[in-house]
N, C-alpha and C. Protein backbone atom coordinates (compact mmCIF):
# COMPACT_ATOMS: atom_id res chain seq x y z
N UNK A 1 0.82 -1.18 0.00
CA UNK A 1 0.00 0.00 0.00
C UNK A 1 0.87 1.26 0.00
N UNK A 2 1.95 1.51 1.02
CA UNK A 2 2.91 2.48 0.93
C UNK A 2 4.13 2.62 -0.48
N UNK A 3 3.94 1.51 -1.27
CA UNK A 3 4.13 1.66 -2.61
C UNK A 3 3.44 2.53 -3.81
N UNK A 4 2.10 2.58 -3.86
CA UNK A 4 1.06 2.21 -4.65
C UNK A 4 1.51 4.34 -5.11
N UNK A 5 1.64 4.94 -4.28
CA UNK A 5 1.87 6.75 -4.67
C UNK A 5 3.34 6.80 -5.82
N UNK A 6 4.41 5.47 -5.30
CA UNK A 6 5.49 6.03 -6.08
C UNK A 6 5.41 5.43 -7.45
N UNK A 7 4.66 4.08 -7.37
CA UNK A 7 4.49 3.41 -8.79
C UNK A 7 3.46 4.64 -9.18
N UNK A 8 2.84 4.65 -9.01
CA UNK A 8 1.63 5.66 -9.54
C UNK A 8 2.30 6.95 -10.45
N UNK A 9 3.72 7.83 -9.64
CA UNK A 9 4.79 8.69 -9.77
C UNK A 9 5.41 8.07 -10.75
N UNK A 10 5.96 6.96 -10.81
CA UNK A 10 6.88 6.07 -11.56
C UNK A 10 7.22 6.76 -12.82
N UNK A 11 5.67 7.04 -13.85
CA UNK A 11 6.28 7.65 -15.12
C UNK A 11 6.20 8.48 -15.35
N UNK A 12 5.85 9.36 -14.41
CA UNK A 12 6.15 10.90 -14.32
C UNK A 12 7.49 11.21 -14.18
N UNK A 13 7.81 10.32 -13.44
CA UNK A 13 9.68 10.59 -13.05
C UNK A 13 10.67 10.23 -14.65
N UNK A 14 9.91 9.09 -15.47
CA UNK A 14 10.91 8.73 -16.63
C UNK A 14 10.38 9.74 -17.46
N UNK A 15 9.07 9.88 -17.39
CA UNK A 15 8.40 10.86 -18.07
C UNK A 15 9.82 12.23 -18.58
N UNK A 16 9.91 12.43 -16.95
CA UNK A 16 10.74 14.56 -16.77
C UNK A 16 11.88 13.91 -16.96
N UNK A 17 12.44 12.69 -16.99
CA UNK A 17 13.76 12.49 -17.58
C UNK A 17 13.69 12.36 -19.18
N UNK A 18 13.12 12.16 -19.52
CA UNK A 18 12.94 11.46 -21.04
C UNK A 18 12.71 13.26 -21.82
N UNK A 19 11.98 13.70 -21.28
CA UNK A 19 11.84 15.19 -21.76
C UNK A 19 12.91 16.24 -21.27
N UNK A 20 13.61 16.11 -20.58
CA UNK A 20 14.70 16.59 -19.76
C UNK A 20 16.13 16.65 -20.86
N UNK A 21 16.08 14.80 -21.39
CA UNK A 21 16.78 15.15 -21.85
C UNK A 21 16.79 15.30 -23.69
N UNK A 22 15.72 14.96 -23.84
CA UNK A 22 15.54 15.62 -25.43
C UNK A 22 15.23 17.57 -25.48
N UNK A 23 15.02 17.75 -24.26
CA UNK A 23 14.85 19.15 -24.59
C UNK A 23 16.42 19.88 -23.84
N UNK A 24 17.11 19.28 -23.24
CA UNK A 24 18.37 19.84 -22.11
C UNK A 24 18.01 20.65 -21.55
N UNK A 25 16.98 20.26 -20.69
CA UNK A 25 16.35 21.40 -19.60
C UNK A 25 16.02 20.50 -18.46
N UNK A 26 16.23 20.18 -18.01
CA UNK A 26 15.58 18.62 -17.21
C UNK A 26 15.07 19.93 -15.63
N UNK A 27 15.53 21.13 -15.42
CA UNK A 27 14.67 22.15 -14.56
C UNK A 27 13.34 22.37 -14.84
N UNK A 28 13.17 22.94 -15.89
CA UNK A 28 11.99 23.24 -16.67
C UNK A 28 11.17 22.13 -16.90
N UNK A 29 11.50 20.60 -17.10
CA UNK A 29 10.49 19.53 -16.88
C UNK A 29 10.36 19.27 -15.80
N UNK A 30 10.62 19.07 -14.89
CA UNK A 30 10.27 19.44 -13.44
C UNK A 30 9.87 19.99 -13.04
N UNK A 31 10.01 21.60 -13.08
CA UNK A 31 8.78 22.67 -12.61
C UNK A 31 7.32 22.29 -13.74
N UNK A 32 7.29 21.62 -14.45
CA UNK A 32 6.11 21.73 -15.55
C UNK A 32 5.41 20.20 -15.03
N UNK A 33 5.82 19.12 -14.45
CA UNK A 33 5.79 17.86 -13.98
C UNK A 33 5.70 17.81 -12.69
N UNK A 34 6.80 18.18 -12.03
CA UNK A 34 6.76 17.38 -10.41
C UNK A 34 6.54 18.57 -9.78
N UNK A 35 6.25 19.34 -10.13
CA UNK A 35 5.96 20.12 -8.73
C UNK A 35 4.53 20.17 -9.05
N UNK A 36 3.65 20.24 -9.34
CA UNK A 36 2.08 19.93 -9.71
C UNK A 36 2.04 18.60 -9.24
N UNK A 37 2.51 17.62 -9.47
CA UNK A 37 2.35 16.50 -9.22
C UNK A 37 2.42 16.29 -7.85
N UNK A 38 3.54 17.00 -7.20
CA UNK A 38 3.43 16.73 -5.43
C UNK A 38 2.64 17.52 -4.78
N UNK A 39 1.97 18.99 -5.79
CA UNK A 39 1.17 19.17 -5.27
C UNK A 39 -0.44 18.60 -4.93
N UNK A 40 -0.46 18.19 -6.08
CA UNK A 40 -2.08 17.37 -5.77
C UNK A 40 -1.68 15.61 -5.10
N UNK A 41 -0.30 15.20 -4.69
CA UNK A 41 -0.22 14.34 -3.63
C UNK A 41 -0.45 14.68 -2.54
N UNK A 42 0.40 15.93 -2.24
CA UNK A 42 0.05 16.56 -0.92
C UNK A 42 -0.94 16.48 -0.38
N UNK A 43 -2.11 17.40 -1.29
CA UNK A 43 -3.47 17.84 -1.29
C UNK A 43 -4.31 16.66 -0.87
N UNK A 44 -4.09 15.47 -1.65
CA UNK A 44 -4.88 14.28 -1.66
C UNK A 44 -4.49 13.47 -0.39
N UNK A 45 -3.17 13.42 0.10
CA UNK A 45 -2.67 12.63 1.47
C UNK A 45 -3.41 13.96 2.59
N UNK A 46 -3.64 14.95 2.20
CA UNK A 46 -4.14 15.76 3.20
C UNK A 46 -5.78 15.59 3.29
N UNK A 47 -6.47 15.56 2.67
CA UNK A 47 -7.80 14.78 2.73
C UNK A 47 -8.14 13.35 2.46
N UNK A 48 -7.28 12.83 2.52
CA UNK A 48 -7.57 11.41 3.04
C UNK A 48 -6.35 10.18 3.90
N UNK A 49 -5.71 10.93 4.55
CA UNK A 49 -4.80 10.12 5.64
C UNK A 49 -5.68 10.15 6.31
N UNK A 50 -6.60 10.32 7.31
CA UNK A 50 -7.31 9.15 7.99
C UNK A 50 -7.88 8.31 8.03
N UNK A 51 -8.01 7.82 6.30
CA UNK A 51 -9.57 6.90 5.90
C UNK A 51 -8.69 5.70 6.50
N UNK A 52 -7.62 4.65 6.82
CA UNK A 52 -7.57 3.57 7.28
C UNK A 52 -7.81 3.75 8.66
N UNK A 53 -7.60 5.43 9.07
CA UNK A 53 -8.17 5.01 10.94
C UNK A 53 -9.62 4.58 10.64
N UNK A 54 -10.59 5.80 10.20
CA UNK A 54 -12.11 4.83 10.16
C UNK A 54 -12.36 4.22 9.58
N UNK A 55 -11.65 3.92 8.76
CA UNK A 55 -12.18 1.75 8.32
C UNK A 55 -11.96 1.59 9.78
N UNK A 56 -10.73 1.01 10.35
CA UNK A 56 -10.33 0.27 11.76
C UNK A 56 -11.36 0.78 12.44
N UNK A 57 -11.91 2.17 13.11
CA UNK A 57 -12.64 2.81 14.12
C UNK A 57 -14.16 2.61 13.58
N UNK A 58 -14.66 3.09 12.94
CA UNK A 58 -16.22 2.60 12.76
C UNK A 58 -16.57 0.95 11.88
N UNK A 59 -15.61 0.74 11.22
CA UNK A 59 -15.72 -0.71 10.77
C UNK A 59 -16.49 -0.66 9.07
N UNK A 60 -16.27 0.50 8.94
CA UNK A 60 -16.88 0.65 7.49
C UNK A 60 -15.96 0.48 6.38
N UNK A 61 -16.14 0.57 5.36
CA UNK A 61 -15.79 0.14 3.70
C UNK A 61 -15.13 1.39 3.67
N UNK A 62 -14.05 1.39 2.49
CA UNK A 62 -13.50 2.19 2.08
C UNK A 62 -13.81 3.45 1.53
N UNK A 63 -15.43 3.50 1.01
CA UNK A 63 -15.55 4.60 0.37
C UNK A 63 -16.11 4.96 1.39
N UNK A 64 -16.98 4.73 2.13
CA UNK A 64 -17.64 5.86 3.62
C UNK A 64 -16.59 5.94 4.08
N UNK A 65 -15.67 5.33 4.52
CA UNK A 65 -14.54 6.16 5.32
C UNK A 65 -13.54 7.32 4.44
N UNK A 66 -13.72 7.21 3.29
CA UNK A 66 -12.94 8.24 2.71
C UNK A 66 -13.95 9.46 2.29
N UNK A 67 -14.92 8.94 2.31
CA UNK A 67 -16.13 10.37 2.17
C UNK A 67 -15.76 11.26 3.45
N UNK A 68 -16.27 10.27 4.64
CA UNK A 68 -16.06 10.78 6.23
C UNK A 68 -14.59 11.58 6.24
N UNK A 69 -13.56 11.08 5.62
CA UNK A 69 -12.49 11.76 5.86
C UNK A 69 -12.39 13.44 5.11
N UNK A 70 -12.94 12.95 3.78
CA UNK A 70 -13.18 14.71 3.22
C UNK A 70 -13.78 15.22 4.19
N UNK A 71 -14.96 14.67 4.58
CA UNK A 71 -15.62 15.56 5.56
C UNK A 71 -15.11 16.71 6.25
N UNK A 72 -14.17 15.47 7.42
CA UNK A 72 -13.41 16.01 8.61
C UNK A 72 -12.48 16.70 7.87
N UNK A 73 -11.90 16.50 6.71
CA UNK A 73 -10.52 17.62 6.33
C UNK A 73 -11.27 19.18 5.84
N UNK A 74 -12.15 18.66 5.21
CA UNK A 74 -13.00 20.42 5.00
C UNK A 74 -13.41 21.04 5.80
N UNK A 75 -13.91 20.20 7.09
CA UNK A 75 -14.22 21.44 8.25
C UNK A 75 -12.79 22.19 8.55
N UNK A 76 -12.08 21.36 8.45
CA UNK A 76 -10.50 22.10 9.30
C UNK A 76 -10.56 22.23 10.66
N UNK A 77 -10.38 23.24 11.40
CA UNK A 77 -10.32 23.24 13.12
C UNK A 77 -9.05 22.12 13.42
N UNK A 78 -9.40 21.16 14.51
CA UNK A 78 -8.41 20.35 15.06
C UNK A 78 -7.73 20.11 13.72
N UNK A 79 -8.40 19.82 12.92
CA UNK A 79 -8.02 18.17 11.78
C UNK A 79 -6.85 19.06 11.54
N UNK A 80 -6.76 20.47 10.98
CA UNK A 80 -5.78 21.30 10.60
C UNK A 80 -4.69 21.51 11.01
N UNK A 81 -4.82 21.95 12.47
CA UNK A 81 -4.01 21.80 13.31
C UNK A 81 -3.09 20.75 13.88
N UNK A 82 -3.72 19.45 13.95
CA UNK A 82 -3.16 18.48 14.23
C UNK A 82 -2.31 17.88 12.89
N UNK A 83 -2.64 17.97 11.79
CA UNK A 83 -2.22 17.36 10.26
C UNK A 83 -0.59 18.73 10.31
N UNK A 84 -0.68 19.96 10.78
CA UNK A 84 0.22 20.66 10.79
C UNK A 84 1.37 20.13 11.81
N UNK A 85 0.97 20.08 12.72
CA UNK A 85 1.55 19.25 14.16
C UNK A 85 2.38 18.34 13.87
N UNK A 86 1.88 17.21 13.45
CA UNK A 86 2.50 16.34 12.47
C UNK A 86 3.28 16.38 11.66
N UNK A 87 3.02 17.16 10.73
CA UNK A 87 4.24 17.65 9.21
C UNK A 87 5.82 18.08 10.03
N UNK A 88 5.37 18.97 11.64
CA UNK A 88 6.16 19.87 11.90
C UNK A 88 6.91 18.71 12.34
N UNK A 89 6.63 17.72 12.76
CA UNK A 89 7.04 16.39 14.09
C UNK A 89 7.66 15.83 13.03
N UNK A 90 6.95 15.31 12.07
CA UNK A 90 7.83 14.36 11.08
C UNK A 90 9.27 15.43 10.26
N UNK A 91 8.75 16.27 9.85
CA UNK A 91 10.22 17.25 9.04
C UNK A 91 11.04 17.71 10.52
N UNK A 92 10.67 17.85 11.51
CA UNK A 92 11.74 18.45 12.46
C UNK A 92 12.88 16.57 13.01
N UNK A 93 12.21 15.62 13.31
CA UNK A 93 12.85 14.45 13.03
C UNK A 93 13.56 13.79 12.32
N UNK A 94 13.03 13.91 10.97
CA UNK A 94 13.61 13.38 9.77
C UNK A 94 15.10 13.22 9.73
N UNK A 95 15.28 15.00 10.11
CA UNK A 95 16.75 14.98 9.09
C UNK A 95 17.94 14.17 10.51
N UNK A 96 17.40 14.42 11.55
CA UNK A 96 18.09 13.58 12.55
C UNK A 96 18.00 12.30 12.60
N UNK A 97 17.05 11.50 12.25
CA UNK A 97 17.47 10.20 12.34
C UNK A 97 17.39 9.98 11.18
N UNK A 98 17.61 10.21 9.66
CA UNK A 98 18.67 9.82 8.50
C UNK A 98 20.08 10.27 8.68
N UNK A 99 20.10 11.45 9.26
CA UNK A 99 21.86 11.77 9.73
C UNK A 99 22.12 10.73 10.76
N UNK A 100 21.97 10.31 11.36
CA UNK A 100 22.36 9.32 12.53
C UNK A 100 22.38 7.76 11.53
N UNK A 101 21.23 7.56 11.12
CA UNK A 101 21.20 6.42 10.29
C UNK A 101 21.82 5.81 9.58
N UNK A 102 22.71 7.09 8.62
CA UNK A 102 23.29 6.78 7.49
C UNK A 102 24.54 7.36 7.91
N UNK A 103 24.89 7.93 9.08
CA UNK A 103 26.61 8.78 9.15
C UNK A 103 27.18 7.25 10.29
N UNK A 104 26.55 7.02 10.78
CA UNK A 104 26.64 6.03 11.91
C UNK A 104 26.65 4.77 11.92
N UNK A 105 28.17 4.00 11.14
CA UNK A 105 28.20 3.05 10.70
C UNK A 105 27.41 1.66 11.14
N UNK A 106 27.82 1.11 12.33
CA UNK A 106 27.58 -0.15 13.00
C UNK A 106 26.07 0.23 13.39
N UNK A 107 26.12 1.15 14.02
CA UNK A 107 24.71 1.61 15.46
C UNK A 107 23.26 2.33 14.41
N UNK A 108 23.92 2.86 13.17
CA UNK A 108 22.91 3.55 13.18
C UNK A 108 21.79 2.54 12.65
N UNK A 109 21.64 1.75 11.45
CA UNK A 109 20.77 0.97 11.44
C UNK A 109 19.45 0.40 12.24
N UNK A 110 20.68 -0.40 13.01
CA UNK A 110 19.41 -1.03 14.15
C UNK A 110 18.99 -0.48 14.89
N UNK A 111 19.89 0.96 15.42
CA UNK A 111 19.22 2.15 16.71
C UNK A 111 17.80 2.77 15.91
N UNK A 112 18.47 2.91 14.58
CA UNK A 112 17.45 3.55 13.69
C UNK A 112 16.09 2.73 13.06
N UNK A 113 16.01 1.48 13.30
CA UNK A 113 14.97 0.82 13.00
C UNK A 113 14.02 0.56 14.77
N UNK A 114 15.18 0.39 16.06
CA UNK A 114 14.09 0.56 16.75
C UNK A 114 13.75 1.57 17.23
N UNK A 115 14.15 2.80 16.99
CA UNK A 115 13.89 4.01 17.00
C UNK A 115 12.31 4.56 16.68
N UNK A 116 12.82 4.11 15.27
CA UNK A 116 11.77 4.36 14.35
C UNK A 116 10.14 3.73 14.17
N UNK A 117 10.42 2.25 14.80
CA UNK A 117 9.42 1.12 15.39
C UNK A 117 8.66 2.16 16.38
N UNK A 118 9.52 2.41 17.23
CA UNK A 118 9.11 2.95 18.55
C UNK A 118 8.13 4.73 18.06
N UNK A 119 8.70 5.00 17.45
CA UNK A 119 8.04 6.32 17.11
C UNK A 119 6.91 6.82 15.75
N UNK A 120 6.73 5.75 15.29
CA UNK A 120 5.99 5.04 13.98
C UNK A 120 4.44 4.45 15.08
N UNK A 121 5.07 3.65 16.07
CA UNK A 121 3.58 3.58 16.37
C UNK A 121 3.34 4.21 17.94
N UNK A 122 4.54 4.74 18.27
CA UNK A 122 3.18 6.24 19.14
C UNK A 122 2.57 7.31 17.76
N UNK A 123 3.05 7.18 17.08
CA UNK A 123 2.16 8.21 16.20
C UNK A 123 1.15 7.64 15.29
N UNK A 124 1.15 6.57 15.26
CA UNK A 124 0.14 5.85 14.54
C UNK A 124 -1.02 5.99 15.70
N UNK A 125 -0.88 5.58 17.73
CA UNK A 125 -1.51 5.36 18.45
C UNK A 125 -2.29 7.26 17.91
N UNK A 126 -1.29 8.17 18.39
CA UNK A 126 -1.90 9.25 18.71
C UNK A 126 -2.91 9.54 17.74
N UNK A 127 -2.65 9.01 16.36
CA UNK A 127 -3.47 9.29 15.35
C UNK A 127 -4.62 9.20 15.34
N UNK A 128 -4.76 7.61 15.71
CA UNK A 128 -5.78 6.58 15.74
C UNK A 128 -6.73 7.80 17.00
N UNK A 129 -5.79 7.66 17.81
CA UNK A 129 -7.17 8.56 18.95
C UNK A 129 -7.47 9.86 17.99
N UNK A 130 -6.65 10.37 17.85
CA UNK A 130 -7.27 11.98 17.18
C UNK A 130 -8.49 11.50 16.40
N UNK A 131 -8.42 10.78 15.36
CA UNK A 131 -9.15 10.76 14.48
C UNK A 131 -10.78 9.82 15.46
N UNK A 132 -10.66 9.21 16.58
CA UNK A 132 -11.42 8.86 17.19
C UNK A 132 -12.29 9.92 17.80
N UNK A 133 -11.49 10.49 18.38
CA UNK A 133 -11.97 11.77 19.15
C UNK A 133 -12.30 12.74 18.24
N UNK A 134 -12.36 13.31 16.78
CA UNK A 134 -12.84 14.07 16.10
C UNK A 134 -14.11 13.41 15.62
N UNK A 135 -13.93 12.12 15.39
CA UNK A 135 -15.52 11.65 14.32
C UNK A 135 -16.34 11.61 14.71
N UNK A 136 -17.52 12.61 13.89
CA UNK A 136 -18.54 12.86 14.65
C UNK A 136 -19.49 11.60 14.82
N UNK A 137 -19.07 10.27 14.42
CA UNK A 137 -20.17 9.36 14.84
C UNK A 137 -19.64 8.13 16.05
N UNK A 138 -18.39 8.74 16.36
CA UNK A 138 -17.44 7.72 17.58
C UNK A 138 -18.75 8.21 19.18
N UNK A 139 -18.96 7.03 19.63
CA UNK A 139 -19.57 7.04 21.20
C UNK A 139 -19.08 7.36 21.59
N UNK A 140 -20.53 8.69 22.62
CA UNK A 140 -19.95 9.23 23.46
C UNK A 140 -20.15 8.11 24.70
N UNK A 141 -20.11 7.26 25.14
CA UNK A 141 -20.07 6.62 25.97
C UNK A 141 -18.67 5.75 26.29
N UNK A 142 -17.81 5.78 25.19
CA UNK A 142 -16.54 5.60 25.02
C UNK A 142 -15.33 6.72 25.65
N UNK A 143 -14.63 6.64 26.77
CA UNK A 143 -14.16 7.00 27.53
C UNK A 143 -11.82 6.75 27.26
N UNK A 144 -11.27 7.41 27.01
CA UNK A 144 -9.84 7.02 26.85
C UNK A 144 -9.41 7.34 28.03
N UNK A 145 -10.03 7.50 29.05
CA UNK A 145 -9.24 7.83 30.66
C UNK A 145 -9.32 6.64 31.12
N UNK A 146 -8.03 6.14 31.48
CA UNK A 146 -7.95 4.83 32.00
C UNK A 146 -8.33 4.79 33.75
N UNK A 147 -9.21 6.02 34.28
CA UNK A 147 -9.98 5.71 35.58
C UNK A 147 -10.88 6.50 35.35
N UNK A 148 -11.74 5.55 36.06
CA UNK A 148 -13.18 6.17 35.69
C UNK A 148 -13.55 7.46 36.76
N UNK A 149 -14.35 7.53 37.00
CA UNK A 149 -14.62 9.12 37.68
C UNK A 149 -15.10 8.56 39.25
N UNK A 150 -15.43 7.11 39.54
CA UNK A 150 -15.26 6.91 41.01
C UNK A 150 -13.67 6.17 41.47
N UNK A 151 -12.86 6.15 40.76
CA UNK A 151 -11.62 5.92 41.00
C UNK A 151 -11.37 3.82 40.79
N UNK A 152 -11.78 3.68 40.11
CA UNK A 152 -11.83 2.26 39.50
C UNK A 152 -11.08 2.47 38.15
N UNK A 153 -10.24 1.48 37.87
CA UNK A 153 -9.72 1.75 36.54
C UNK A 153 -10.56 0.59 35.68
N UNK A 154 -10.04 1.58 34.34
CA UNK A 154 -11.11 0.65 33.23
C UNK A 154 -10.55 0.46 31.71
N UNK A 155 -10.94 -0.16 31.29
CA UNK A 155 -9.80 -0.79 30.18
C UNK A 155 -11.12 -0.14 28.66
N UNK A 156 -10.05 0.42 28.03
CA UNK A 156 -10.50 1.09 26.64
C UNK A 156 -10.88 0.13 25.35
């Protein structure tokens, strides 16, 4: 599935080479190609990265959960904020653990895979709740405080 955007890209990329170099501009096929092109990826991972939380969270089919997800991305409010949050979390990380990864012969690898394990799914968890806690059809009788309000704990 995390394939399916770059094959999709695939001949756009031989595409701006192939025109790049019959015209010797390979800048100019690029600004005319890939930058349009990452823009409506952008655009499109921005209204619909949550549709696999509500498949998982309401249990529905792919196309109601990707309707539901335009939904929530056109209101904006949290969804905005939090999708910004994110961009800032993933680009402020990045360049530190590929510099560590790749400068750091023996260690960086495996530090960098359980690193990355480790921080791949607190942000998958946090996701999963955001997008729980925004949809407007998640129960309200559904509670993520692991004690309840007479001091009994309770499992989510």
């Amino acid at each position: 599935m995390t394939a399916a955007p770059y094959l999709a890209l695939l001949p756009l990329a031989f595409g701006i080479f192939g025109i790049g170099s019959l015209t010797g501009n390979v800048g100019g096929a690029a600004l005319l190609f890939v930058l349009p092109a990452m823009v409506l990826y952008l655009g499109a991972a921005y209204l619909f990265y949550p549709t696999p939380y509500l498949i998982v969270h309401r249990g529905n089919g792919l196309i109601d959960a990707a309707r539901q997800s335009y939904a929530l991305a056109i209101q904006g409010g949290p969804y905005v904020t939090y999708t910004i949050g994110f961009a800032l979390f993933v680009f402020g990380v990045s360049p530190f653990a590929t510099g560590f990864v790749v400068n750091v012969p023996v260690l960086g690898l495996p530090v960098g895979i359980l690193a990355g394990s480790v921080l791949g799914l607190g942000a998958n968890f946090t996701t999963m709740r955001f997008v729980a806690d925004i949809d407007p059809a998640a129960s309200e009788t559904v509670s993520w405080d692991t004690e309840s309000t007479d001091g009994t704990q309770t499992s989510v």
